[in-house]
N, C-alpha and C. Protein backbone atom coordinates (compact mmCIF):
# COMPACT_ATOMS: atom_id res chain seq x y z
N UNK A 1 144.32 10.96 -54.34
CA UNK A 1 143.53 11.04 -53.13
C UNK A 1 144.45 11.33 -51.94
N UNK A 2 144.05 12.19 -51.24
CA UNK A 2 145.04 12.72 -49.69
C UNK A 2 144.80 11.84 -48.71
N UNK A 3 145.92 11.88 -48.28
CA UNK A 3 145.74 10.48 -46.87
C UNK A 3 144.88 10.90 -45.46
N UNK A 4 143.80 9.74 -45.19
CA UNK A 4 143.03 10.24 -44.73
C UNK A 4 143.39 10.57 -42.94
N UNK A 5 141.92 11.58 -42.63
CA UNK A 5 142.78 11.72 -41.24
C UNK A 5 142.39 11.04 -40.42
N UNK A 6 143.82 10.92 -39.43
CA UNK A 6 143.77 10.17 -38.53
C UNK A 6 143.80 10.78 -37.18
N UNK A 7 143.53 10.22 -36.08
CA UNK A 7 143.89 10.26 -35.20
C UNK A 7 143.90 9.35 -33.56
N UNK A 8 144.40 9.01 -32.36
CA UNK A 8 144.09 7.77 -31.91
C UNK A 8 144.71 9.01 -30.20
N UNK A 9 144.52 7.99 -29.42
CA UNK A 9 144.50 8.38 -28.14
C UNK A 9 144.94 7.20 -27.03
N UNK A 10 146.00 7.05 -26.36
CA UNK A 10 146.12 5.78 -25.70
C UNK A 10 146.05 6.22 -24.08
N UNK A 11 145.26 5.62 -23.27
CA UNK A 11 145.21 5.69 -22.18
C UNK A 11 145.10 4.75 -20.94
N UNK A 12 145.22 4.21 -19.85
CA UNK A 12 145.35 3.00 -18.71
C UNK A 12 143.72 3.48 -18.33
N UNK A 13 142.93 2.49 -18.39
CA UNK A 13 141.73 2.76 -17.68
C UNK A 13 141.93 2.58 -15.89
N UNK A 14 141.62 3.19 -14.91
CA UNK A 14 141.84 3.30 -13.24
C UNK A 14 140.97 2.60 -12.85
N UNK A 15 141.01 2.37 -11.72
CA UNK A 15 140.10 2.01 -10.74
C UNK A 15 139.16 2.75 -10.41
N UNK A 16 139.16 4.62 -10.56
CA UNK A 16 138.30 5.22 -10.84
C UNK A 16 137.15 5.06 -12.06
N UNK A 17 137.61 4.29 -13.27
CA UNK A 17 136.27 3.85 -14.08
C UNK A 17 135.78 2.41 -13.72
N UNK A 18 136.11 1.95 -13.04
CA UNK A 18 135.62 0.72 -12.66
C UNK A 18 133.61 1.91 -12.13
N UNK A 19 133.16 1.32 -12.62
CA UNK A 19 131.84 0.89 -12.61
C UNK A 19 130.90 0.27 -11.62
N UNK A 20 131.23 -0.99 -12.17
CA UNK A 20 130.19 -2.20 -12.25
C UNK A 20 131.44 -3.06 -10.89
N UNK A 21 130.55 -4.67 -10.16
CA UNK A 21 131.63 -5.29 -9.92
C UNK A 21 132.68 -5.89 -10.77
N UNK A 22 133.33 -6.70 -9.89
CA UNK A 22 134.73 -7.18 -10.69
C UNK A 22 135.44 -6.09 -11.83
N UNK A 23 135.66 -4.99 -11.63
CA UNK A 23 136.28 -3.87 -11.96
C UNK A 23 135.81 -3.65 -13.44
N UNK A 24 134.89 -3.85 -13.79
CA UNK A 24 134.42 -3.41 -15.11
C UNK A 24 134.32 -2.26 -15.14
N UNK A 25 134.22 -1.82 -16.60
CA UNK A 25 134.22 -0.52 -16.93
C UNK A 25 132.96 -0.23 -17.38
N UNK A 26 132.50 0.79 -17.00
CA UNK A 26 131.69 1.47 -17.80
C UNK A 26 131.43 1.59 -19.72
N UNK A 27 130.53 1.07 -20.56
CA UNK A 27 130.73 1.73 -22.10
C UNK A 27 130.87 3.22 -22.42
N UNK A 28 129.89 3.84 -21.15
CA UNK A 28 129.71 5.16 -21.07
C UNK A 28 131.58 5.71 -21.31
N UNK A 29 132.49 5.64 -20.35
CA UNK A 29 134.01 5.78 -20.21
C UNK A 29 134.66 5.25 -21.77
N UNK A 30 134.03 4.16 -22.57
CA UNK A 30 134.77 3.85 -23.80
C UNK A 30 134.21 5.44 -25.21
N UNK A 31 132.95 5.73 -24.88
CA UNK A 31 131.95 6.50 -25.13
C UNK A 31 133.07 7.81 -25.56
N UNK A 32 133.51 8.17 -23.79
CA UNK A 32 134.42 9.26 -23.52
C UNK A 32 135.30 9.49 -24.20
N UNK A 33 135.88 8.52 -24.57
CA UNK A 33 137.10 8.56 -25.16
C UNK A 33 137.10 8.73 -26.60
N UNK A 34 136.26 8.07 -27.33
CA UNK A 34 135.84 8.67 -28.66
C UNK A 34 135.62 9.58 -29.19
N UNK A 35 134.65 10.42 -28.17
CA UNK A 35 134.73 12.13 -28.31
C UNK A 35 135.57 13.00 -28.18
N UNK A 36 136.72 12.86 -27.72
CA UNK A 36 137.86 13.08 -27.34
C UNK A 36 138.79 12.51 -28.67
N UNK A 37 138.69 11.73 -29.43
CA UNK A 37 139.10 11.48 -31.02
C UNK A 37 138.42 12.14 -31.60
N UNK A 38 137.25 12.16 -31.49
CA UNK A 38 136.30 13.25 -33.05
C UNK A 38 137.16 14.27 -32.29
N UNK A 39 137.11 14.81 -31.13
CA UNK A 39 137.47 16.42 -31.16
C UNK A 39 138.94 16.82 -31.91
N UNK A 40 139.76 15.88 -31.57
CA UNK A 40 140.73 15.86 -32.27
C UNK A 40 141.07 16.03 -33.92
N UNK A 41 139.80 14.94 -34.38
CA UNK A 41 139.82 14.93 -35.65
C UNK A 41 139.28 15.96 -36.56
N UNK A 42 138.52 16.61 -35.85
CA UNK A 42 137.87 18.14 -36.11
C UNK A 42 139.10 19.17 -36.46
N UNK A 43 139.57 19.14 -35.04
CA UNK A 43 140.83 20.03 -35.19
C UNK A 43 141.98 19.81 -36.18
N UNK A 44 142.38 18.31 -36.21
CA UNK A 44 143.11 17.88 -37.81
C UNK A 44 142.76 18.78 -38.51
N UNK A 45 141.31 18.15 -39.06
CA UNK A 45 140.93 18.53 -40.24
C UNK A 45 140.36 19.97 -40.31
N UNK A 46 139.98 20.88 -39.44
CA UNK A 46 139.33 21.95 -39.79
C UNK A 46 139.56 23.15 -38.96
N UNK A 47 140.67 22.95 -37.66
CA UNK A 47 141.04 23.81 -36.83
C UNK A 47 140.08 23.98 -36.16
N UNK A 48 138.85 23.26 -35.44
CA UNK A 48 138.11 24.20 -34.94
C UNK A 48 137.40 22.78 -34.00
N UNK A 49 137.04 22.73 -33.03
CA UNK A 49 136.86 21.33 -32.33
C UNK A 49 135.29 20.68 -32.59
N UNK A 50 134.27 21.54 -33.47
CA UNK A 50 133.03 21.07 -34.19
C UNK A 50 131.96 20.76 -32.87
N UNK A 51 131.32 20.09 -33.02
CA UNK A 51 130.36 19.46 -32.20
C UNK A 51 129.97 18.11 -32.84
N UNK A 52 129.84 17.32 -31.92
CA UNK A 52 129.48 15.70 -31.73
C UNK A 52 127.92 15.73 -31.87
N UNK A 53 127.55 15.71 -33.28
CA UNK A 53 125.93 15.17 -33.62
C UNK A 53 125.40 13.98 -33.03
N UNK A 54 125.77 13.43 -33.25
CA UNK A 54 125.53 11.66 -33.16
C UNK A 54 126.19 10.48 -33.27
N UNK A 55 126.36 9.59 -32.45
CA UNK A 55 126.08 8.25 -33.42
C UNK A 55 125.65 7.31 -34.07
N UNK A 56 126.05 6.91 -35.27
CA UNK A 56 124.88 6.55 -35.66
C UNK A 56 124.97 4.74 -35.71
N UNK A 57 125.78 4.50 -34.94
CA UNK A 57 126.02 3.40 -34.21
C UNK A 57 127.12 2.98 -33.35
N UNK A 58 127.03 2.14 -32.34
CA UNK A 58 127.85 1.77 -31.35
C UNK A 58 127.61 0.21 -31.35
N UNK A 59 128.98 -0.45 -30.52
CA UNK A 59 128.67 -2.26 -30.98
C UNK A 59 130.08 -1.91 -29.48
N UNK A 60 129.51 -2.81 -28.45
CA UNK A 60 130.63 -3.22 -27.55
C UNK A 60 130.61 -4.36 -28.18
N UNK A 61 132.00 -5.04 -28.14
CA UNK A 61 132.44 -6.44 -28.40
C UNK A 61 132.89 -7.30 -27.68
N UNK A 62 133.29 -6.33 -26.29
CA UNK A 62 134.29 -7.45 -25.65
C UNK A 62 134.27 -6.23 -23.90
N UNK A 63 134.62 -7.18 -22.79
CA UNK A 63 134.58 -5.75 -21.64
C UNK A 63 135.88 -5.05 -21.73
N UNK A 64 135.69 -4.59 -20.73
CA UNK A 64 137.00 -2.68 -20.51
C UNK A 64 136.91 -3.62 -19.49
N UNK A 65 137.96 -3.58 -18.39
CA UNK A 65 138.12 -3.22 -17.59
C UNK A 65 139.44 -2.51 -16.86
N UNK A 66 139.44 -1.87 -15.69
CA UNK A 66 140.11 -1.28 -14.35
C UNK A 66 141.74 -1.99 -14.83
N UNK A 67 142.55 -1.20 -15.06
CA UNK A 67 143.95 -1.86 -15.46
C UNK A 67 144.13 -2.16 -16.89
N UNK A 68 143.52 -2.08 -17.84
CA UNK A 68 143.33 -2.12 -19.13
C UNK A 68 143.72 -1.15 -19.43
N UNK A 69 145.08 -1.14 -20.49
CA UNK A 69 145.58 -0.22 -21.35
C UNK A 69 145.15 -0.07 -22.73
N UNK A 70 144.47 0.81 -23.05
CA UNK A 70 143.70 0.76 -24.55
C UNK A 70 143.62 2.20 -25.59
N UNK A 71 143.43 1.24 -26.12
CA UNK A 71 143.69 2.82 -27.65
C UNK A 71 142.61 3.11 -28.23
N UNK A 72 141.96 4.30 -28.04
CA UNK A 72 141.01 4.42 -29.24
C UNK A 72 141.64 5.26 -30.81
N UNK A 73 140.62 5.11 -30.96
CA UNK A 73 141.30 5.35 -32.66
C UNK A 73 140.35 5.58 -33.69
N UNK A 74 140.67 6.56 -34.06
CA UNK A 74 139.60 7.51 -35.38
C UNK A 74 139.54 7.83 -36.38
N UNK A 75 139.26 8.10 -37.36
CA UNK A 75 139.44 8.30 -38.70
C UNK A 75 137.89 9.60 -39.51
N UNK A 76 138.15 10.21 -40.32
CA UNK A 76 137.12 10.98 -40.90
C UNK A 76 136.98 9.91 -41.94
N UNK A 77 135.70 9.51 -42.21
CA UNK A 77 135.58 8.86 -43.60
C UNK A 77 134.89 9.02 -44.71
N UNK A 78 134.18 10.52 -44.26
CA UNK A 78 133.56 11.40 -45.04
C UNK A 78 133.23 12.81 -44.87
N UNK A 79 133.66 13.70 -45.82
CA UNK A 79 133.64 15.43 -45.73
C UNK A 79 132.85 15.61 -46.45
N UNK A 80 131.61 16.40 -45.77
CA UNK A 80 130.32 17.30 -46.32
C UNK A 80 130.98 18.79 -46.07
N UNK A 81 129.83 19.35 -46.93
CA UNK A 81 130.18 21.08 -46.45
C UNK A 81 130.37 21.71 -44.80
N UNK A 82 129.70 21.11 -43.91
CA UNK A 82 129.92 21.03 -42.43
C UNK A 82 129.86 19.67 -41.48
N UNK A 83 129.38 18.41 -42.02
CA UNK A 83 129.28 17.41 -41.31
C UNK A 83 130.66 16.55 -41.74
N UNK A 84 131.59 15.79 -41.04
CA UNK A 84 132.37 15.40 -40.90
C UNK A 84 132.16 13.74 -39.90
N UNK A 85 132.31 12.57 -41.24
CA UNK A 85 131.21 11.55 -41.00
C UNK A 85 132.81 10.48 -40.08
N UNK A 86 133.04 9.72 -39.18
CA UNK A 86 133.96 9.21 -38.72
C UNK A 86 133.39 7.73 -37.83
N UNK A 87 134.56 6.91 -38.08
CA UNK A 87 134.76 5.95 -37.57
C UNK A 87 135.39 5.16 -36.64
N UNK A 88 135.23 4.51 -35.60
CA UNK A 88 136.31 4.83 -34.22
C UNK A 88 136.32 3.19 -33.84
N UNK A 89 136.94 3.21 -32.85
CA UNK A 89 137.49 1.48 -32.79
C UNK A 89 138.03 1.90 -30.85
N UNK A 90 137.62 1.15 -29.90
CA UNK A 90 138.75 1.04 -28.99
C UNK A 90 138.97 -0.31 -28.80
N UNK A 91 140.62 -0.27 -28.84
CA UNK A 91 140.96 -1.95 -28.42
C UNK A 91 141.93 -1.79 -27.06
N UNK A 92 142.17 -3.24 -26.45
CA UNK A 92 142.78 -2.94 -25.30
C UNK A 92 144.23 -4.07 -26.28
N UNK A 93 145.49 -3.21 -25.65
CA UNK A 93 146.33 -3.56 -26.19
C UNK A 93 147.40 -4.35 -25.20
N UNK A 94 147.20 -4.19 -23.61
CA UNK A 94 148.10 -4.77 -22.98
C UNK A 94 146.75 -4.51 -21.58
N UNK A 95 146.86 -6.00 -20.75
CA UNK A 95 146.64 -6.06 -19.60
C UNK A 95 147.01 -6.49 -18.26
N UNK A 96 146.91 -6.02 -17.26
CA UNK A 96 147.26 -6.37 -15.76
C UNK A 96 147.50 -7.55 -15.65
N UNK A 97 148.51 -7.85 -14.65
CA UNK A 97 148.68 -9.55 -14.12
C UNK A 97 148.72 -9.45 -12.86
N UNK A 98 147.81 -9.43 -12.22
CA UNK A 98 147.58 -9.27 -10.92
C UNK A 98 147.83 -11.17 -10.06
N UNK A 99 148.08 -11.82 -11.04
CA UNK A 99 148.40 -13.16 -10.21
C UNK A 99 149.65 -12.91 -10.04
N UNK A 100 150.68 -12.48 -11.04
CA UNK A 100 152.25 -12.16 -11.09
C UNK A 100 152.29 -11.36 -9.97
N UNK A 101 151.92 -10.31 -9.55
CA UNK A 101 152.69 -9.37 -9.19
C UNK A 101 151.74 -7.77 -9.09
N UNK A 102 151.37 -7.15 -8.04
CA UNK A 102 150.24 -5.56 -8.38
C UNK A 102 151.08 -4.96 -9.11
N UNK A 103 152.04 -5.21 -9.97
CA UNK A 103 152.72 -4.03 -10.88
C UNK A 103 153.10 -5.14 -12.07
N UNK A 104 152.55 -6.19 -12.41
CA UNK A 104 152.66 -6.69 -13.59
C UNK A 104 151.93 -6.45 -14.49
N UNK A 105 152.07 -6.27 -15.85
CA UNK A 105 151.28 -6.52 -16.95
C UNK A 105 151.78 -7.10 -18.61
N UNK A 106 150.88 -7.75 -19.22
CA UNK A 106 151.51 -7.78 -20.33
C UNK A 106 150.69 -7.29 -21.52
N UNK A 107 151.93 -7.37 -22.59
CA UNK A 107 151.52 -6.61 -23.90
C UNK A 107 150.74 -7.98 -24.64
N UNK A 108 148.94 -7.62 -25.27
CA UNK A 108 148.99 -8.83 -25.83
C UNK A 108 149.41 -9.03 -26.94
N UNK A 109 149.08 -10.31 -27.32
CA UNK A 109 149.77 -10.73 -28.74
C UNK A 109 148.97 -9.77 -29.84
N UNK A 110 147.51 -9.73 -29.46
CA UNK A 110 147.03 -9.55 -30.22
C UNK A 110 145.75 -8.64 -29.41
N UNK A 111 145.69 -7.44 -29.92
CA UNK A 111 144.92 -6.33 -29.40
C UNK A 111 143.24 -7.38 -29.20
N UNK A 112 142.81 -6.75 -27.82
CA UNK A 112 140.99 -7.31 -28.41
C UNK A 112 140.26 -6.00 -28.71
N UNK A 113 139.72 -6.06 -29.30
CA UNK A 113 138.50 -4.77 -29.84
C UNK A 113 137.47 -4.59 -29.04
N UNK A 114 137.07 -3.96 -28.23
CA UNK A 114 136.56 -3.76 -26.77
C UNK A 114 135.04 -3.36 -27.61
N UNK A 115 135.62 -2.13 -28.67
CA UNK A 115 134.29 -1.20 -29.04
C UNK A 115 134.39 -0.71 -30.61
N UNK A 116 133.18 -0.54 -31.42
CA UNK A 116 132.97 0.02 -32.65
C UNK A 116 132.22 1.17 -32.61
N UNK A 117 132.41 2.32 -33.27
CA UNK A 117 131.10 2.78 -33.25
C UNK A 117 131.72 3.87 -34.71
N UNK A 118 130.11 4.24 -35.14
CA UNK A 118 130.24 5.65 -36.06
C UNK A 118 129.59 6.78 -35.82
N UNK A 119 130.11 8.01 -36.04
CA UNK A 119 129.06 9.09 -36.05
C UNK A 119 129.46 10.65 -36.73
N UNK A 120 128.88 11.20 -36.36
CA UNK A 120 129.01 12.61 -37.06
C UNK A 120 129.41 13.65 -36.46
N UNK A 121 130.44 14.28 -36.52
CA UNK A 121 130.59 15.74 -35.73
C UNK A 121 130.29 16.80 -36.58
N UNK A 122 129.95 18.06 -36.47
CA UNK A 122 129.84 19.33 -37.39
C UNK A 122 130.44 20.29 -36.95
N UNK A 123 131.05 20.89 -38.02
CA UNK A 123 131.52 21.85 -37.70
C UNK A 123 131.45 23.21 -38.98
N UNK A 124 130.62 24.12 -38.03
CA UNK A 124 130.19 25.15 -38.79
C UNK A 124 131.14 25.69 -40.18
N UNK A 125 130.60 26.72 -41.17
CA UNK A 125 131.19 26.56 -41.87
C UNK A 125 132.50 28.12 -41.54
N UNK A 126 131.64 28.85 -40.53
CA UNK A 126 132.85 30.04 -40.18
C UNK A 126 133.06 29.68 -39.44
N UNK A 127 133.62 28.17 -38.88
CA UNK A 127 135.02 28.28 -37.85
C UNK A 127 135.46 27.54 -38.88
N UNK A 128 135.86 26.77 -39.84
CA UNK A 128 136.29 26.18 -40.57
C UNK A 128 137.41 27.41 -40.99
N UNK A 129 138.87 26.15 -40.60
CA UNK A 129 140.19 27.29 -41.25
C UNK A 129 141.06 26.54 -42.04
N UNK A 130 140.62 24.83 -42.10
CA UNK A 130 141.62 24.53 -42.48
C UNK A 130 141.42 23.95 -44.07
């Protein structure tokens, strides 16, 4: 069996996704970032950036917020003749210490899992190159 594909994306959420009060984030912005892994994972796997069908589920677990450094992260976990079935995760891996210091932060011990979700991208079968 070939090792499956991967792919992940790490980014600082701004004060520009702050949202909501007390600097929350938007799910919509965790949303973003996932599609931005399928597109990726398209291109892994098939050279060609597909289109985002659906999901066919989403689960927030925990908030985003404004200063939150977090990773999303993707995987294909099933190949049809054009649908390309995947699984995604964002966790936040290090946050702000705004009691320390406006330029502190730390790495946590232990990532929290912000978001779950699954869904489907397609990608036709003549752009398919890879």
């Amino acid at each position: 069996m070939s090792e499956p594909i991967t792919a992940f994306q790490r980014v600082r959420l701004s004060q520009v996704d702050a949202h909501y009060g007390g600097n929350l984030v938007a799910g919509a912005r965790l949303l973003e970032l996932l599609g931005d892994v399928a597109t990726e994972l398209c291109i892994r796997s098939d050279g060609d950036e597909g289109l985002f069908a659906g999901y066919s589920s989403v689960e927030f677990l925990a908030p985003a917020y404004a200063g939150d450094f977090v990773e999303a992260r993707g995987e294909i976990t099933r190949v049809g003749n054009s649908a390309r079935e995947m699984r995604f995760e964002v966790a936040c891996y290090a946050r702000p210490r705004p009691d320390v210091s406006d330029s502190a932060a730390d790495v946590l011990e232990e990532s929290t899992i912000l978001a779950r979700a699954s869904g489907t991208c397609v990608v036709k079968s003549d752009r398919q190159r890879n």
